[in-house]
N, C-alpha and C. Protein backbone atom coordinates (compact mmCIF):
# COMPACT_ATOMS: atom_id res chain seq x y z
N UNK A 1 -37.30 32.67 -32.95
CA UNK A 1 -37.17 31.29 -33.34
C UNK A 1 -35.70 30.89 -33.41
N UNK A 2 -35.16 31.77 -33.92
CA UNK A 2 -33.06 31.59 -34.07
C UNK A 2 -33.00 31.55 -32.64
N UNK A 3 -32.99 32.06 -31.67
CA UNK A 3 -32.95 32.44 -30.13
C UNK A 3 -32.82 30.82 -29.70
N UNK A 4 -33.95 30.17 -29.86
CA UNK A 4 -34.69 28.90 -29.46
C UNK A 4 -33.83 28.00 -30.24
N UNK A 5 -33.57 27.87 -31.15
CA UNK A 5 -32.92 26.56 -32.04
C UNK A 5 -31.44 26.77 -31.39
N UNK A 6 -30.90 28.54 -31.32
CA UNK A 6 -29.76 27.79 -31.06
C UNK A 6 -29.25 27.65 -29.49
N UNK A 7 -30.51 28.32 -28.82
CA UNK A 7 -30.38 27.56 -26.98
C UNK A 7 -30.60 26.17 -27.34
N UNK A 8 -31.32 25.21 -28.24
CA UNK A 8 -31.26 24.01 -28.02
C UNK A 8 -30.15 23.15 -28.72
N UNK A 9 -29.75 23.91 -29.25
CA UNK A 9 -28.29 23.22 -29.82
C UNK A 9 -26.98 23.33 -28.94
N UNK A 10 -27.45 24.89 -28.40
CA UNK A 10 -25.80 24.48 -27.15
C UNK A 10 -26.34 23.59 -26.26
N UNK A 11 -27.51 23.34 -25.72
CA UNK A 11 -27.68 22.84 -24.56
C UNK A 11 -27.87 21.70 -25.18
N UNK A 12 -27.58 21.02 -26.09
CA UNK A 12 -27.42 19.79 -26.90
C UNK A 12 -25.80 19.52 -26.94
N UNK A 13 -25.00 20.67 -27.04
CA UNK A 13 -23.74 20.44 -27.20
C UNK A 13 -23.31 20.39 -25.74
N UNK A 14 -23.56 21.14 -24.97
CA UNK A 14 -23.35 21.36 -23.55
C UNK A 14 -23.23 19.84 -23.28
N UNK A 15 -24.48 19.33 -23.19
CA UNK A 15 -25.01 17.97 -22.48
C UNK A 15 -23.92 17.15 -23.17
N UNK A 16 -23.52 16.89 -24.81
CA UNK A 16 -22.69 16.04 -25.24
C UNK A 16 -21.38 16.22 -23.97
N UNK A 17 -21.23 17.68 -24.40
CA UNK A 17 -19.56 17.99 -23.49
C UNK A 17 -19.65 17.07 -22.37
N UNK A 18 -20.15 17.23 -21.68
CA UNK A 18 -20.59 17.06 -20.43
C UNK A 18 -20.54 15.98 -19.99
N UNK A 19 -21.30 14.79 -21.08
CA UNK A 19 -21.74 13.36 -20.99
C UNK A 19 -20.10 12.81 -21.16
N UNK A 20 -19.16 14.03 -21.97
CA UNK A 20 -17.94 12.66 -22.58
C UNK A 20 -17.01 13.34 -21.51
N UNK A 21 -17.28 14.03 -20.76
CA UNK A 21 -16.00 14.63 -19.67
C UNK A 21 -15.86 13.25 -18.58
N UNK A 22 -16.32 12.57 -18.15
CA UNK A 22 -15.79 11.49 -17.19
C UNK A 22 -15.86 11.66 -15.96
N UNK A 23 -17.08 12.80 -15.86
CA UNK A 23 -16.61 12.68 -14.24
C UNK A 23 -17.17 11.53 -13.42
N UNK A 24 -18.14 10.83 -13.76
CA UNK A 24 -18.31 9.42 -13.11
C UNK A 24 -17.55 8.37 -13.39
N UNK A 25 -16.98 8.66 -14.18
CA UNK A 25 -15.69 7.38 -14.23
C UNK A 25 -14.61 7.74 -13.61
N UNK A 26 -14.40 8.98 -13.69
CA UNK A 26 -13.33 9.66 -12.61
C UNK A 26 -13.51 9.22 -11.15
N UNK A 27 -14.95 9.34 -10.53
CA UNK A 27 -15.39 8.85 -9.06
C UNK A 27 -15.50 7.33 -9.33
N UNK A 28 -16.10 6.51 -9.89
CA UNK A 28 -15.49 5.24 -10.12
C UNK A 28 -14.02 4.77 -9.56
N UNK A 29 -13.40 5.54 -10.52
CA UNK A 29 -11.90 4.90 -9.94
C UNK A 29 -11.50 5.74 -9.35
N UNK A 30 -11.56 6.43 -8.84
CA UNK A 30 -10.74 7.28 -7.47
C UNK A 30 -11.18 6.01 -5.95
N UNK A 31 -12.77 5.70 -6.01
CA UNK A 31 -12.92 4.61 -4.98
C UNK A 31 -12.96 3.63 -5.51
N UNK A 32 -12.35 3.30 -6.49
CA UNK A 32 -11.49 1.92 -6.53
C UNK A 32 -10.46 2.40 -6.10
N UNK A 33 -9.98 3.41 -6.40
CA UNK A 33 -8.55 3.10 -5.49
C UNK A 33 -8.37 3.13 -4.26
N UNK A 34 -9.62 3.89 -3.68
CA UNK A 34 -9.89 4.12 -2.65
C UNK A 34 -10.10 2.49 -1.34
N UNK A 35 -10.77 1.86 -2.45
CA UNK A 35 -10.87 0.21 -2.26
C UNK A 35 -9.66 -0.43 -1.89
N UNK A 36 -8.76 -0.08 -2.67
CA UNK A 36 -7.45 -0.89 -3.14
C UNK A 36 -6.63 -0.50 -2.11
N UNK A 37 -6.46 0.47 -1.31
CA UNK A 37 -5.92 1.13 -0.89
C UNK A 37 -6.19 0.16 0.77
N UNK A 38 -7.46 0.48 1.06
CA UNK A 38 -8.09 -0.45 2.24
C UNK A 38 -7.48 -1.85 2.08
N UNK A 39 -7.58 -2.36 1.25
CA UNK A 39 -6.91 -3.81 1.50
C UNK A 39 -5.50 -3.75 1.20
N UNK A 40 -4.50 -3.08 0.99
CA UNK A 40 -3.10 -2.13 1.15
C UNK A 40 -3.12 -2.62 3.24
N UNK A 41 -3.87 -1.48 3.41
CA UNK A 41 -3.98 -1.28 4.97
C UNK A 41 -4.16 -2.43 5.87
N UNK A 42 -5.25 -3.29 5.23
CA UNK A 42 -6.07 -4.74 5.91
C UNK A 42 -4.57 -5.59 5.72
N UNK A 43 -3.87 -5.58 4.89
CA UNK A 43 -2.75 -6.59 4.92
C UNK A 43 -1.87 -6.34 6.07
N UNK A 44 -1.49 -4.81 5.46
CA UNK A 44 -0.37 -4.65 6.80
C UNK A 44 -0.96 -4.79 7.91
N UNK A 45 -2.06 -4.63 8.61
CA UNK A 45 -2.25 -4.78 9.98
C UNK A 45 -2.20 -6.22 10.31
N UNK A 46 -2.59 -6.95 9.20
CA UNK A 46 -2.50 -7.95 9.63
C UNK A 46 -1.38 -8.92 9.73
N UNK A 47 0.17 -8.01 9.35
CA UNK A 47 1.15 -8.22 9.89
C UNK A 47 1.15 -7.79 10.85
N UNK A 48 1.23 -6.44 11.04
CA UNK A 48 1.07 -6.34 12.08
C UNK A 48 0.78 -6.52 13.72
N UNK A 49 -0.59 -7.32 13.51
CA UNK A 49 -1.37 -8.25 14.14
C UNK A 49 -0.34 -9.50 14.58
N UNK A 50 0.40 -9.74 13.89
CA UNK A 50 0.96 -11.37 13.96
C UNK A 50 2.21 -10.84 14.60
N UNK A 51 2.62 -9.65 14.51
CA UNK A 51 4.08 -9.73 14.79
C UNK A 51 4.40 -10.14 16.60
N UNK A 52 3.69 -9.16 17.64
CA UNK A 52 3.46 -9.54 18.94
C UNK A 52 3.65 -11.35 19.08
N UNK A 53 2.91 -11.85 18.51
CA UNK A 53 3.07 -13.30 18.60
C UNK A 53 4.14 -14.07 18.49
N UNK A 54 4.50 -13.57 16.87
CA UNK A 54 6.16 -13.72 16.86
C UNK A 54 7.26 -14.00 17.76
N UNK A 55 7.29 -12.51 17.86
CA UNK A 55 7.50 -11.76 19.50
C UNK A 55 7.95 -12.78 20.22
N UNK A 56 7.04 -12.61 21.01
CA UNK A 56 6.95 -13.67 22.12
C UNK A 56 7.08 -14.93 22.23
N UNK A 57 7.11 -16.08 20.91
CA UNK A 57 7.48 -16.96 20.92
C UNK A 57 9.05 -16.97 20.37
N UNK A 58 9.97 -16.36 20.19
CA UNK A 58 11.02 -15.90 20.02
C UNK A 58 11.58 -15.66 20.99
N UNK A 59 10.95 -14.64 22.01
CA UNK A 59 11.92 -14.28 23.04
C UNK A 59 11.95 -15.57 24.12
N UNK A 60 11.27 -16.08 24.07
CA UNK A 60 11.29 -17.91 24.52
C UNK A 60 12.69 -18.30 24.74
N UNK A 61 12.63 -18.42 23.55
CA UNK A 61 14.09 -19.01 22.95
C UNK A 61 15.12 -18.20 22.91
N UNK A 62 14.96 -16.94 22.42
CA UNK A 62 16.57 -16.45 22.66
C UNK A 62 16.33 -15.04 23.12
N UNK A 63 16.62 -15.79 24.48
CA UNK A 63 16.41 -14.77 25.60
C UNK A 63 17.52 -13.32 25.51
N UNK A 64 18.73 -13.67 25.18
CA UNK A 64 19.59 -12.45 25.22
C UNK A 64 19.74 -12.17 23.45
N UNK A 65 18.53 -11.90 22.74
CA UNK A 65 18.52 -10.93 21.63
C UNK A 65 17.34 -10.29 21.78
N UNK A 66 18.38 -9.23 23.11
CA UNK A 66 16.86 -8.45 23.26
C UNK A 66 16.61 -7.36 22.24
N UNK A 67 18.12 -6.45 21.83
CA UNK A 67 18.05 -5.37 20.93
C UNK A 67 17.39 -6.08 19.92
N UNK A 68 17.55 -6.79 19.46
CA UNK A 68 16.09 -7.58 18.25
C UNK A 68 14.44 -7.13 18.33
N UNK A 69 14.58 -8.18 19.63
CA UNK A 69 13.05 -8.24 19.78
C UNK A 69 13.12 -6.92 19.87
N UNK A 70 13.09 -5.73 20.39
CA UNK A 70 13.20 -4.54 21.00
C UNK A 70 12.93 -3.89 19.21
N UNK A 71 13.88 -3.57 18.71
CA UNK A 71 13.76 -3.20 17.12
C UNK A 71 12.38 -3.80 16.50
N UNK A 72 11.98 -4.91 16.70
CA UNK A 72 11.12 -5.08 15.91
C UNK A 72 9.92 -4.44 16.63
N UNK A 73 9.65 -5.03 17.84
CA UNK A 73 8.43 -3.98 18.48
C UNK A 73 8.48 -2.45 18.51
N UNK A 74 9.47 -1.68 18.17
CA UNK A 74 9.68 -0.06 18.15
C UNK A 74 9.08 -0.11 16.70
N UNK A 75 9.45 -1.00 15.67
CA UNK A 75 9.23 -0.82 14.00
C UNK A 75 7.94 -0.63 14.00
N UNK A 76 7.42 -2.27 14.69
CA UNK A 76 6.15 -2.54 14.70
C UNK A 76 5.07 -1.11 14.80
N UNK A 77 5.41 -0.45 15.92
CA UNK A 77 4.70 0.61 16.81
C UNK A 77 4.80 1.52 15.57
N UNK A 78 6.19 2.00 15.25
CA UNK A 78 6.16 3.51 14.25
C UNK A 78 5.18 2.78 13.05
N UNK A 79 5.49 1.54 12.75
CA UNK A 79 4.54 1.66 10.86
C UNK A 79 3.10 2.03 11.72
N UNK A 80 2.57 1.36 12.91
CA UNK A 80 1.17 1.22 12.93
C UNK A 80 0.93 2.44 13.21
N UNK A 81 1.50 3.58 14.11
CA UNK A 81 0.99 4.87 14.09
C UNK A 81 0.98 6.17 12.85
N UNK A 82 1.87 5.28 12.09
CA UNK A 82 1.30 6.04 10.55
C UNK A 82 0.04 5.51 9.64
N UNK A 83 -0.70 7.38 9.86
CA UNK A 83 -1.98 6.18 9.42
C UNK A 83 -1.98 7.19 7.84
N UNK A 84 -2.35 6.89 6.38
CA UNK A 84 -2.54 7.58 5.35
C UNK A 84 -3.93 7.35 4.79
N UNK A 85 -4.51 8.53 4.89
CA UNK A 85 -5.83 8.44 4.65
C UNK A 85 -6.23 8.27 3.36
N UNK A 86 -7.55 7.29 2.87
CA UNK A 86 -7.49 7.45 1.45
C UNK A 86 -7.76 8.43 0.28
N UNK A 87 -8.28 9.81 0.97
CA UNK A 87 -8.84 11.16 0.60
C UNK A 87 -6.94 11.47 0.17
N UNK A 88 -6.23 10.92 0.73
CA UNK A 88 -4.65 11.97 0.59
C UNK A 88 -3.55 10.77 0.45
N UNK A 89 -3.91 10.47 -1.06
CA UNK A 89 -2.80 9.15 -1.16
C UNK A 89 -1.97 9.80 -2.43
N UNK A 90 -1.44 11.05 -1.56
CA UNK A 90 -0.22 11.76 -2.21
C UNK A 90 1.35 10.99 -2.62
N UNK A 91 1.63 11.26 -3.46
CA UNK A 91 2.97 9.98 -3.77
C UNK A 91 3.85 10.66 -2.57
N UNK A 92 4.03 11.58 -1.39
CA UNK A 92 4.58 12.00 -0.57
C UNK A 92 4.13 10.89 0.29
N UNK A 93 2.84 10.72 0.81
CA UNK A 93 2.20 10.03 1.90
C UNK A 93 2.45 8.65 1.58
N UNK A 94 2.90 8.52 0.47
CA UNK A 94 2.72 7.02 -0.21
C UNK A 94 4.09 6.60 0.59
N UNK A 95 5.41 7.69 -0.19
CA UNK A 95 6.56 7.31 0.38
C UNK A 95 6.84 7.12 1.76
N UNK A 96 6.02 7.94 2.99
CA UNK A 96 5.84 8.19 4.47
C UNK A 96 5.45 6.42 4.94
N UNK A 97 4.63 6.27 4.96
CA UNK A 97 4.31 5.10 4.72
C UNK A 97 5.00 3.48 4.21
N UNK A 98 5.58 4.07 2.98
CA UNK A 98 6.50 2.95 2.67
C UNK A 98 7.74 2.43 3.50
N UNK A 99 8.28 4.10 3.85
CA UNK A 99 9.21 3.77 4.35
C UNK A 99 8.88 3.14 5.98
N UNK A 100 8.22 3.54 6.56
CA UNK A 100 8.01 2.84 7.70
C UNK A 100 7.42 1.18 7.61
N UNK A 101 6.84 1.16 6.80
CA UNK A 101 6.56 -0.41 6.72
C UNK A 101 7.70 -1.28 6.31
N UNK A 102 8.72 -0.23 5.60
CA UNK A 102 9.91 -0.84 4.90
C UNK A 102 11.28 -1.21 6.33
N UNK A 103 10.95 0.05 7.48
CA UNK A 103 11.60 -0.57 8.51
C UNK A 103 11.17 -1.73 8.83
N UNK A 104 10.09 -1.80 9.41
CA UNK A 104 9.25 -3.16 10.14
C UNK A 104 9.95 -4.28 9.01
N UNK A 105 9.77 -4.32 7.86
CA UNK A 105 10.44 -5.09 7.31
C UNK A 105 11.60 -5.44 7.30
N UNK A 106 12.48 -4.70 7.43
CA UNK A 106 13.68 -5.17 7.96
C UNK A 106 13.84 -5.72 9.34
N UNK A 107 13.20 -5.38 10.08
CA UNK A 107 13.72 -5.57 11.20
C UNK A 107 13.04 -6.65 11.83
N UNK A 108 11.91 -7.03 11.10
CA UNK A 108 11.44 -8.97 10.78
C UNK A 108 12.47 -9.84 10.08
N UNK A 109 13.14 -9.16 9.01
CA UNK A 109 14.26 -9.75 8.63
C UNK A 109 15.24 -10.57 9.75
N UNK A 110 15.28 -9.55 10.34
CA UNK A 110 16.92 -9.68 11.64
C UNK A 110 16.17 -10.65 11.79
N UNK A 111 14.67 -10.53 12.59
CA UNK A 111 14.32 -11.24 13.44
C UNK A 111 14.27 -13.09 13.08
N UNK A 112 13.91 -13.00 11.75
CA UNK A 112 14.10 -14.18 11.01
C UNK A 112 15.33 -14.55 11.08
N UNK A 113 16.05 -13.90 11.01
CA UNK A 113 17.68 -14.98 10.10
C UNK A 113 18.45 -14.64 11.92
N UNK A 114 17.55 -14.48 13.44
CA UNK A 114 18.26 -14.79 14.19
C UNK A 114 17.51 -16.37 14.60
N UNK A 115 16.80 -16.38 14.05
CA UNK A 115 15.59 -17.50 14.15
C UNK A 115 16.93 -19.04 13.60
N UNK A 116 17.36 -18.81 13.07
CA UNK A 116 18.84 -19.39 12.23
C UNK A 116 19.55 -20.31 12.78
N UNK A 117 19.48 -19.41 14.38
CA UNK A 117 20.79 -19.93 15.44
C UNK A 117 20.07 -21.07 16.36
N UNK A 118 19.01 -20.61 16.28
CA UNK A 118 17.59 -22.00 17.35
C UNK A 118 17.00 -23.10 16.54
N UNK A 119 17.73 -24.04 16.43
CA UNK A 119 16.88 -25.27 15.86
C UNK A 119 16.07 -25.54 16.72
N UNK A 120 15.98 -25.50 18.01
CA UNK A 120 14.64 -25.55 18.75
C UNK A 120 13.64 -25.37 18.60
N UNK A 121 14.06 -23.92 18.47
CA UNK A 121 12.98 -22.97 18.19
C UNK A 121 12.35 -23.10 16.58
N UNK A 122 12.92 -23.07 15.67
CA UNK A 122 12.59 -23.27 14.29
C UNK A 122 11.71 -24.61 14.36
N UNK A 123 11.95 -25.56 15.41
CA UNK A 123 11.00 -26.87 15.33
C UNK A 123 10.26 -27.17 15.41
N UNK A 124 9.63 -25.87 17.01
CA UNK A 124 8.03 -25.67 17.29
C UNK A 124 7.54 -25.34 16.51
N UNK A 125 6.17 -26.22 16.76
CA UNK A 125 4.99 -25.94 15.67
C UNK A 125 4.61 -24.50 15.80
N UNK A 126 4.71 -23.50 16.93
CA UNK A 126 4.11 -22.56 17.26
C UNK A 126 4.67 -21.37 16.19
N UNK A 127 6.03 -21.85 16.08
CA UNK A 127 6.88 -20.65 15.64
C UNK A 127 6.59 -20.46 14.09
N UNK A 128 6.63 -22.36 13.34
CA UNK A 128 6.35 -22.75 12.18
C UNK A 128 5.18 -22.26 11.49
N UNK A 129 3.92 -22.11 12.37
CA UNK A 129 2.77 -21.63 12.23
C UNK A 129 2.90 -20.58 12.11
N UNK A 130 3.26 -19.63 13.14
CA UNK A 130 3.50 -18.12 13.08
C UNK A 130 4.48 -17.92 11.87
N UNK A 131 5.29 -18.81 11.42
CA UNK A 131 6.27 -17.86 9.96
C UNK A 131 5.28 -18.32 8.72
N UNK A 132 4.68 -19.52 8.62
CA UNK A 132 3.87 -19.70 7.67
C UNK A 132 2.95 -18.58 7.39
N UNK A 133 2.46 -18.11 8.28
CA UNK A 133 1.19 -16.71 8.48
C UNK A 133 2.29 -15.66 7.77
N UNK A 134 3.25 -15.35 8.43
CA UNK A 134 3.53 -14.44 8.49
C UNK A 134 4.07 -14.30 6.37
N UNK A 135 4.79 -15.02 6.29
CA UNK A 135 5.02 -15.44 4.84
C UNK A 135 3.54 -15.40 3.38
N UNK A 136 2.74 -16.06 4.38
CA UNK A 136 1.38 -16.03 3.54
C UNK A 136 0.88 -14.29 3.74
N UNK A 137 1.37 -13.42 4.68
CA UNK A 137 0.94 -12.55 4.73
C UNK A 137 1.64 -11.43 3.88
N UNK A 138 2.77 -11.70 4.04
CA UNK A 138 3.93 -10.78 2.84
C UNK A 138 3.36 -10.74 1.73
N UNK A 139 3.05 -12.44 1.17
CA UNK A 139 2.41 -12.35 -0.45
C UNK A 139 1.45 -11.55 -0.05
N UNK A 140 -0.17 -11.51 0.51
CA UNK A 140 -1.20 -10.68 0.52
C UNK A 140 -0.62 -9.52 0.31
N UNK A 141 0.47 -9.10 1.27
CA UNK A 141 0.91 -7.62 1.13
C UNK A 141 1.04 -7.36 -0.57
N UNK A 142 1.94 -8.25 -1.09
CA UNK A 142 2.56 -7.83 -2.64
C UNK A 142 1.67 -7.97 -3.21
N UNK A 143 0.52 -8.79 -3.65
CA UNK A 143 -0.63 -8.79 -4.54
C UNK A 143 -1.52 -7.07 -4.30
N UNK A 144 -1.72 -6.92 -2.75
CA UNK A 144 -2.51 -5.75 -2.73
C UNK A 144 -1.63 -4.51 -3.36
N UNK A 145 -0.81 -4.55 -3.20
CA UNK A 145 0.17 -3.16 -3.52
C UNK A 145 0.05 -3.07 -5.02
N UNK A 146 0.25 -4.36 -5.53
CA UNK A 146 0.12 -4.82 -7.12
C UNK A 146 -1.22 -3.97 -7.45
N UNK A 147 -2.27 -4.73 -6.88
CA UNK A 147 -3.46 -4.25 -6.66
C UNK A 147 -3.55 -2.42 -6.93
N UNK A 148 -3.38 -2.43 -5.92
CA UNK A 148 -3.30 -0.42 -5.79
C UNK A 148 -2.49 0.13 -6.93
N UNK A 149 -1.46 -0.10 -7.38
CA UNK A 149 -0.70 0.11 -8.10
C UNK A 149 -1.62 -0.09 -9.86
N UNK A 150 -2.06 -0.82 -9.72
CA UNK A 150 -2.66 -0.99 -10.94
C UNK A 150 -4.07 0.05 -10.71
N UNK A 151 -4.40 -0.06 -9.65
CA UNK A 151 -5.95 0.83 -9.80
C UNK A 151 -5.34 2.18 -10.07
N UNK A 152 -4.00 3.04 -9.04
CA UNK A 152 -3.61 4.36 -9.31
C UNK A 152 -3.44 4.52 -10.65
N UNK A 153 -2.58 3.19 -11.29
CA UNK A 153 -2.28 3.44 -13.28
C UNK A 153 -3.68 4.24 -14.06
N UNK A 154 -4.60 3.37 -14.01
CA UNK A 154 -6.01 3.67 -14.30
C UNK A 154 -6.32 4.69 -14.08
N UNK A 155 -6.37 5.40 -12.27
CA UNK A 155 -7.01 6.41 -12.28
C UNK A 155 -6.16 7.56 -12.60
N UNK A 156 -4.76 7.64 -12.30
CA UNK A 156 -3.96 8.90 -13.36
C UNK A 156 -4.37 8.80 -14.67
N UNK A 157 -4.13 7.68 -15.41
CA UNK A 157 -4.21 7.59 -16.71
C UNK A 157 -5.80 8.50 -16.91
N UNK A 158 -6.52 7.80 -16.49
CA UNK A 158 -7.78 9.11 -17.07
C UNK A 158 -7.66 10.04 -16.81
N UNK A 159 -7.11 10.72 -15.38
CA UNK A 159 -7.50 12.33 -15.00
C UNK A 159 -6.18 13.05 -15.74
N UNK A 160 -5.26 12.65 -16.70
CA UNK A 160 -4.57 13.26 -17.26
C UNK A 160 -4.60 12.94 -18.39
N UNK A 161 -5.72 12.30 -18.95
CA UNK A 161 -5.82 12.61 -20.92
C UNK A 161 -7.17 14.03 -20.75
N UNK A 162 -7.02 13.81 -22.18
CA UNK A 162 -8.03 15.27 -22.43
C UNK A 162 -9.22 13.85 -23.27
N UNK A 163 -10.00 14.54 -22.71
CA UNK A 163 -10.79 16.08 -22.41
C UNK A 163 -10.90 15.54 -20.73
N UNK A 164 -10.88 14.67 -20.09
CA UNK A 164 -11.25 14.31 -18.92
C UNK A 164 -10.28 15.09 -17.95
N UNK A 165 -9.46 15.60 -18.03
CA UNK A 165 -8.54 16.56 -17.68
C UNK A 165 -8.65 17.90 -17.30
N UNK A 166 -9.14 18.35 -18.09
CA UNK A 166 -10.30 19.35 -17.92
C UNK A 166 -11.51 19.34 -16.54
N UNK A 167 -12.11 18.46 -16.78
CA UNK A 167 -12.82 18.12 -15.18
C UNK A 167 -12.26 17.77 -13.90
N UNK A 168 -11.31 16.70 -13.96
CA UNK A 168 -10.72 16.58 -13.33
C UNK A 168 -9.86 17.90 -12.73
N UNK A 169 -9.52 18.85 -13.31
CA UNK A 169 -9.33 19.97 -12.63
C UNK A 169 -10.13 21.06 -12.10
N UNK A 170 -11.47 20.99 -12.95
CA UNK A 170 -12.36 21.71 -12.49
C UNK A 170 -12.98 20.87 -10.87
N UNK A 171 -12.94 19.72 -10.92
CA UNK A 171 -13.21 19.28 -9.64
C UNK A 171 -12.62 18.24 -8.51
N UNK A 172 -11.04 19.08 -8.81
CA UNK A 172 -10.15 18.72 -7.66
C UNK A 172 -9.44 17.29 -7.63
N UNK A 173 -9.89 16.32 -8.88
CA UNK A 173 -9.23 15.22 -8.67
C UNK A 173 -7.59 15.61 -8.93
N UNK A 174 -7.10 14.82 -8.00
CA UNK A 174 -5.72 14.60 -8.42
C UNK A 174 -4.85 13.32 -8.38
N UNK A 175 -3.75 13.43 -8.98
CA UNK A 175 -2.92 12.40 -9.12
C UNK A 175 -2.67 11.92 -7.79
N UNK A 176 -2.82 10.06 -7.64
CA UNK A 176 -2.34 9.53 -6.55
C UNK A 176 -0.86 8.91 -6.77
N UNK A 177 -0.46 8.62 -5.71
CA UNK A 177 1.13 8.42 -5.43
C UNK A 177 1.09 6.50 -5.71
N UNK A 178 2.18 6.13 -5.70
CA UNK A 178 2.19 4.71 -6.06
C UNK A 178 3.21 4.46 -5.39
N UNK A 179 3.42 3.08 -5.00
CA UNK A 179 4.29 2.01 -4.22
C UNK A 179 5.69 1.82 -5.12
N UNK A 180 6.53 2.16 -4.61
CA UNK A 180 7.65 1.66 -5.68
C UNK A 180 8.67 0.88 -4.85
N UNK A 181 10.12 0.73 -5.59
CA UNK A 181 10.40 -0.68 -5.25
C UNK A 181 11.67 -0.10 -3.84
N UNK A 182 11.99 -0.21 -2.61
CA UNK A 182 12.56 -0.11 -1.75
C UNK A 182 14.05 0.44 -2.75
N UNK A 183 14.72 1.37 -2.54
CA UNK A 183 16.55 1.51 -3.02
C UNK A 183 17.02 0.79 -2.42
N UNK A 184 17.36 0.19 -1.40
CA UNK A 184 18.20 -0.61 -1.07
C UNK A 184 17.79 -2.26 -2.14
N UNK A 185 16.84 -2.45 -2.90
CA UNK A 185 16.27 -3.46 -3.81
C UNK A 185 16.72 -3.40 -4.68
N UNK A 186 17.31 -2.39 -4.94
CA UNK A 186 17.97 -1.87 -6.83
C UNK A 186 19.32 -2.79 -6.61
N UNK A 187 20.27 -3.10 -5.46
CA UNK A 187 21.36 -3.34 -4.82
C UNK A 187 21.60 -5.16 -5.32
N UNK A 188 21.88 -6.17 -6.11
CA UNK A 188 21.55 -7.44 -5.99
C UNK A 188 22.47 -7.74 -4.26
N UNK A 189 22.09 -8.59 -3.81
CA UNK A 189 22.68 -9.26 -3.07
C UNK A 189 24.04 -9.99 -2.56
N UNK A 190 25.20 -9.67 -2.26
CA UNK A 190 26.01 -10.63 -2.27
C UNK A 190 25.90 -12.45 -1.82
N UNK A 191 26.60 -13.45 -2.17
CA UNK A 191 26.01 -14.34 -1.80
C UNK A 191 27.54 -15.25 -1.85
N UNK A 192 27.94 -15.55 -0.75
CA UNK A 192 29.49 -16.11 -0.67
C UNK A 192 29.05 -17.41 0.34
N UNK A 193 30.48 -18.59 -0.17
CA UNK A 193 30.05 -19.25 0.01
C UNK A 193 31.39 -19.79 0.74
């Protein structure tokens, strides 16, 4: 009878353990981040997507900045052939990633502030349209990253308190990597006049 009362008391305590370890809230937010992460990706391509267009309505107009156009389509190419899967959103892969999207970003920059020298060009509706997109698309970018950034907070934050910590190591979750802010951003700007 002792045998029996106290198999049903561990397997009473067991089941408590068990119920307060987290591992479904752990899978919860791992694909939320997993979520968050996809629309991370859906933004950039869809710079991506727009930049060709750019492109080409640019080289229109200023025919001899070719090393430009040239830089931005090489950028273009390296971010899109980095691909980071959401199974391995290591703060390594995070940085791999950043930094290549962080070229393309610059080198839309150039492409913008050569945009500067063409009032022509700045006049067409075509071009106006294409920077409006492209601008509306930056914000998407910063909200999603925001986005991800807040889901990774969440899901570290649980897989490194206790007791959920404990599971989380017994079944492989680990810490994901997060978006941080470009070094050359830490830098303010000069601005002369």
């Amino acid at each position: 009878m002792k045998r029996i009362l106290f198999s049903l008391i561990a397997g009473i305590f067991a089941m408590t353990l068990f119920s307060s370890c987290g591992y479904n809230s752990m899978v919860k937010l791992d694909e939320n981040v997993k979520s968050k992460w996809g629309t991370v990706q859906t933004q950039y391509q869809r710079r991506a997507d727009l930049i060709p267009n750019l492109v080409s309505t640019v080289k229109g107009a200023a025919k001899f900045e070719q090393g430009t156009l040239t830089a931005v389509t090489e950028a273009r190419a390296k971010a899109t052939q980095l691909t980071v899967k959401a199974d391995d959103l290591s703060p390594e892969n995070i940085k791999k990633f950043q930094a290549a999207q962080g070229e393309l970003s610059q080198a839309l920059g150039k492409l913008l502030s050569i945009t500067e020298n063409y009032p022509e060009l700045r006049a067409t509706q075509q071009f106006s349209d294409l920077s409006a997109q492209l601008e509306g698309t930056e914000n998407r970018i910063t909200v999603a990253r925001k986005d991800f950034n807040d889901a990774v907070q969440e899901y570290n934050g649980k897989i490194r308190s206790f007791p959920a910590n404990l599971t989380a190591g017994m079944f492989g979750f680990k810490q994901k990597g997060y978006f941080e802010a470009d070094a050359a951003s830490q830098n303010a700007p000069k601005v002369e006049f």
